[in-house]
C-alpha atoms as a PDB file:
ATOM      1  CA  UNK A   1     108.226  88.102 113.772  1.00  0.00           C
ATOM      2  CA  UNK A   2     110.957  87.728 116.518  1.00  0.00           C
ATOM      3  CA  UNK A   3     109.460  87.468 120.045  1.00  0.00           C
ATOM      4  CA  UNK A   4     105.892  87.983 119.629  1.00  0.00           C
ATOM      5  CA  UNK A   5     105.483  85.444 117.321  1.00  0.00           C
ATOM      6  CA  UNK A   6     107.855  83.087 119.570  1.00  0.00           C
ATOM      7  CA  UNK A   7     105.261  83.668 122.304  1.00  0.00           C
ATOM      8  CA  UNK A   8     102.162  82.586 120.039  1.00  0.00           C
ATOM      9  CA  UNK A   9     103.974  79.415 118.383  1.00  0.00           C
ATOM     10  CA  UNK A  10     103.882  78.631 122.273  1.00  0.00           C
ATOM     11  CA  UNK A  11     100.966  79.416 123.327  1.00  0.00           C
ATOM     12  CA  UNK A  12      98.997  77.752 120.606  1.00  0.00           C
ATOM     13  CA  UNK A  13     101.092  74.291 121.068  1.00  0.00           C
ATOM     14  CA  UNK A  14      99.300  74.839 124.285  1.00  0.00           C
ATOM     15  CA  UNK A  15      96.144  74.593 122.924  1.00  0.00           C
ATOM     16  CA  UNK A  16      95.559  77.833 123.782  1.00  0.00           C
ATOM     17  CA  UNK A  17      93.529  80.083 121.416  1.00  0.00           C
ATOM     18  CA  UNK A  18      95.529  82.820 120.192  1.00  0.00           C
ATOM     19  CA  UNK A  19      95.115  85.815 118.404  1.00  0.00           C
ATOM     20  CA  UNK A  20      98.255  87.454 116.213  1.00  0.00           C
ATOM     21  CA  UNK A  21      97.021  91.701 116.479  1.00  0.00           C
ATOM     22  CA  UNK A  22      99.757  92.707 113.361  1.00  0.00           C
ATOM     23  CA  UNK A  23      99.151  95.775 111.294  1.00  0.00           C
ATOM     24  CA  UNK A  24     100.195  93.944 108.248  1.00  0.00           C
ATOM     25  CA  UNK A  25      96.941  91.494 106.790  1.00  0.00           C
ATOM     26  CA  UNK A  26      99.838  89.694 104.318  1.00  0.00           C
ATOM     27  CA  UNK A  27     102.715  89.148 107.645  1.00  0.00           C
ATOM     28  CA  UNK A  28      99.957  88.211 109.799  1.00  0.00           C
ATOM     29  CA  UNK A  29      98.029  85.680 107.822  1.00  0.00           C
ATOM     30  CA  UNK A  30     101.785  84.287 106.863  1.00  0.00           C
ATOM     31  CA  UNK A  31     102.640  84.161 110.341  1.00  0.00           C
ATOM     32  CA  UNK A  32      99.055  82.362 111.625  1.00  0.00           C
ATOM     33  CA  UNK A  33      99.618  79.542 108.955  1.00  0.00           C
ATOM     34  CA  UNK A  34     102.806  78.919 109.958  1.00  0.00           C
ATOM     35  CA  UNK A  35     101.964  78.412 113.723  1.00  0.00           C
ATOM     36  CA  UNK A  36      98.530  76.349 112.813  1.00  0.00           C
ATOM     37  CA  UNK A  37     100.733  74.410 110.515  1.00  0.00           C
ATOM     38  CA  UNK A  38     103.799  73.576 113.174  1.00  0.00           C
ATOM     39  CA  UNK A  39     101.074  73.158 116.072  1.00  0.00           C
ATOM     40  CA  UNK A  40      98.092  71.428 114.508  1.00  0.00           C
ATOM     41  CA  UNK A  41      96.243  74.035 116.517  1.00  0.00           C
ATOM     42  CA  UNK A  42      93.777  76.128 114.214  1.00  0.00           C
ATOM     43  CA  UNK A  43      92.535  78.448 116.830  1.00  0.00           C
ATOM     44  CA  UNK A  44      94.737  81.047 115.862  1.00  0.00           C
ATOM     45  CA  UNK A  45      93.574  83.897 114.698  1.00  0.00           C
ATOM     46  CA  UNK A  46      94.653  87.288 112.941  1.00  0.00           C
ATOM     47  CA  UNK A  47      93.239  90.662 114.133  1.00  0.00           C
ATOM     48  CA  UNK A  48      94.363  93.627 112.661  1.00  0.00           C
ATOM     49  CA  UNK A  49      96.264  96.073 114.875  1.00  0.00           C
ATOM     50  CA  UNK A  50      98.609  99.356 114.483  1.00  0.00           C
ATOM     51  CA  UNK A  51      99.149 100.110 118.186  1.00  0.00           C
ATOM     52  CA  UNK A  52     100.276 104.013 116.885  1.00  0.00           C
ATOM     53  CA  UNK A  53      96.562 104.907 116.032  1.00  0.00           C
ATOM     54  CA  UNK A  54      94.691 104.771 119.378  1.00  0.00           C
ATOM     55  CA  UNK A  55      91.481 104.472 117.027  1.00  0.00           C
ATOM     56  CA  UNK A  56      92.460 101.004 116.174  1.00  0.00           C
ATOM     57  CA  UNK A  57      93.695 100.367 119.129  1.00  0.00           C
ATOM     58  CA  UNK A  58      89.830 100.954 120.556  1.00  0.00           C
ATOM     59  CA  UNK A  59      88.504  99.251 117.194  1.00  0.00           C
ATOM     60  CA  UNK A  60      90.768  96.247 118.531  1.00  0.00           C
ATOM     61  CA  UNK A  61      89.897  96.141 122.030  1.00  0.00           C
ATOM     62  CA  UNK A  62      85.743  96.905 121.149  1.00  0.00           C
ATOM     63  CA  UNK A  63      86.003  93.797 119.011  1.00  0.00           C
ATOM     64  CA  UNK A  64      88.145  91.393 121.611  1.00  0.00           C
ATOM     65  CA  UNK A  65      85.457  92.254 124.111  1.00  0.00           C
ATOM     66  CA  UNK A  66      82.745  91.524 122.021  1.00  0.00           C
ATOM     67  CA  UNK A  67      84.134  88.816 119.910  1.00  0.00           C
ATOM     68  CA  UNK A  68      85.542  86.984 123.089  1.00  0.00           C
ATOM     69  CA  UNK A  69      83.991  85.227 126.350  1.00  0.00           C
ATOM     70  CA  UNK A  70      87.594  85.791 127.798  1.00  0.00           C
ATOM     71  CA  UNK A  71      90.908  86.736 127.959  1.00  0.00           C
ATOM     72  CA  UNK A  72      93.324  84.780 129.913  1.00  0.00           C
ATOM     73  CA  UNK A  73      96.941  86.449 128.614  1.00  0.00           C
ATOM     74  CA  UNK A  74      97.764  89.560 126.904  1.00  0.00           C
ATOM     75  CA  UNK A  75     101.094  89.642 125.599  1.00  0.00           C
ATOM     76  CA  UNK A  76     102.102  93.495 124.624  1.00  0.00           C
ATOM     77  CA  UNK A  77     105.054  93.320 122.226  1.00  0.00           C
ATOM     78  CA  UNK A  78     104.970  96.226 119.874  1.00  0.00           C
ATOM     79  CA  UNK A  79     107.805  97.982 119.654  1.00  0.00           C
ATOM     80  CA  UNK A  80     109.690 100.014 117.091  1.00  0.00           C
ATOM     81  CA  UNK A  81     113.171 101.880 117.151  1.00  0.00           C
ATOM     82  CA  UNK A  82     114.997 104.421 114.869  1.00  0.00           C
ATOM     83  CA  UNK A  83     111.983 105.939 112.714  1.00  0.00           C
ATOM     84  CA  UNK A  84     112.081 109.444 111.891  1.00  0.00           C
ATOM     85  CA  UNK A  85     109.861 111.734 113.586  1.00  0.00           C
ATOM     86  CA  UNK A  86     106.688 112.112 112.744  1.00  0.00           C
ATOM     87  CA  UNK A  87     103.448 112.844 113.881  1.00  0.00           C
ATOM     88  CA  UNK A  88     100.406 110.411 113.645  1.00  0.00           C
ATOM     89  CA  UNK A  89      96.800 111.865 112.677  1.00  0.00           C
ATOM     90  CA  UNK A  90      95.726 111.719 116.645  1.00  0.00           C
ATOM     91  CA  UNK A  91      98.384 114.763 117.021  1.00  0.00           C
ATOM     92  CA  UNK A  92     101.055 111.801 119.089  1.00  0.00           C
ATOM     93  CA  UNK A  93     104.780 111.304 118.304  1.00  0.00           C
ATOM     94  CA  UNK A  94     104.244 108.141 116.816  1.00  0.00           C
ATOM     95  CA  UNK A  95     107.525 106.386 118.165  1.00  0.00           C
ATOM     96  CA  UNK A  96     105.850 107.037 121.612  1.00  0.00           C
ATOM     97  CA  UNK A  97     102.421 106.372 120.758  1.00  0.00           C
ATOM     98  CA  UNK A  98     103.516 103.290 118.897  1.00  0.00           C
ATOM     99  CA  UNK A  99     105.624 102.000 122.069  1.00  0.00           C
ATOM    100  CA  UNK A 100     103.842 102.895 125.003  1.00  0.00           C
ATOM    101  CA  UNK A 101     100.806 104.752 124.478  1.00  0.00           C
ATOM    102  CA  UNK A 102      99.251 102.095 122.118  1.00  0.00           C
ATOM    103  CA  UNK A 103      99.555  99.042 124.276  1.00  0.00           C
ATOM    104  CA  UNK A 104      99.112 101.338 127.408  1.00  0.00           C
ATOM    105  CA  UNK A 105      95.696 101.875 126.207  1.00  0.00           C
ATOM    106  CA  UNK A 106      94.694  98.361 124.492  1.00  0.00           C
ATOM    107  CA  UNK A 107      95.632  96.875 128.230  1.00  0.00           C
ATOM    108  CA  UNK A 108      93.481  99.824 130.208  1.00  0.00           C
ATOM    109  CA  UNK A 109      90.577  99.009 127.487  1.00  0.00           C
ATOM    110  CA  UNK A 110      90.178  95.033 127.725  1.00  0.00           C
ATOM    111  CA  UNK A 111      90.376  95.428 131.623  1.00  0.00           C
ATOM    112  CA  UNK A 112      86.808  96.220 131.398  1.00  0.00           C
END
């Protein structure tokens, strides 16, 4: 939704291939229809993503790398505001792993 998704309906009526990384399968798969369908492009793709676990965050980044011969653009838009605190299962404050931590780490990882 909002930006992120602004930025792939873009980038795929560039022809470019473009993978949606949402934590939500049923959003995601809405969202990648929508674009294919408004584009005509179908090379985008959903990946599943929650940048507040840094194990999916690796899982993400291990499969881009293999998956992929390239990656031209990484767009990091995750960002959430006003949830109560809590603690993820890595031990992180999950507002800060979800908004700087995650996406922090998904860029350091697909550097190579």
């Amino acid at each position: 939704a909002g930006i992120g998704k602004c930025v792939a309906m873009d980038l795929a009526r560039r022809n470019a291939r473009t993978i949606l990384a949402c934590r939500s399968r049923e959003r995601g798969q809405a969202a990648v229809e929508e674009i294919r369908a408004a584009t005509g492009n179908p090379a985008v793709v959903l990946r599943l993503l929650d940048t507040g676990s840094l194990a999916s965050v690796r899982a993400f980044a291990a499969a881009v790398l293999r998956e992929e011969s390239r990656l031209d653009v990484l767009v990091n838009n995750a960002g959430v505001t006003g949830l109560p605190f809590a603690i993820t299962s890595e031990g992180l404050e999950q507002t800060f792993a979800i908004n700087y931590l995650g996406s922090f780490l998904l860029t350091n990882l697909l550097l190579g």
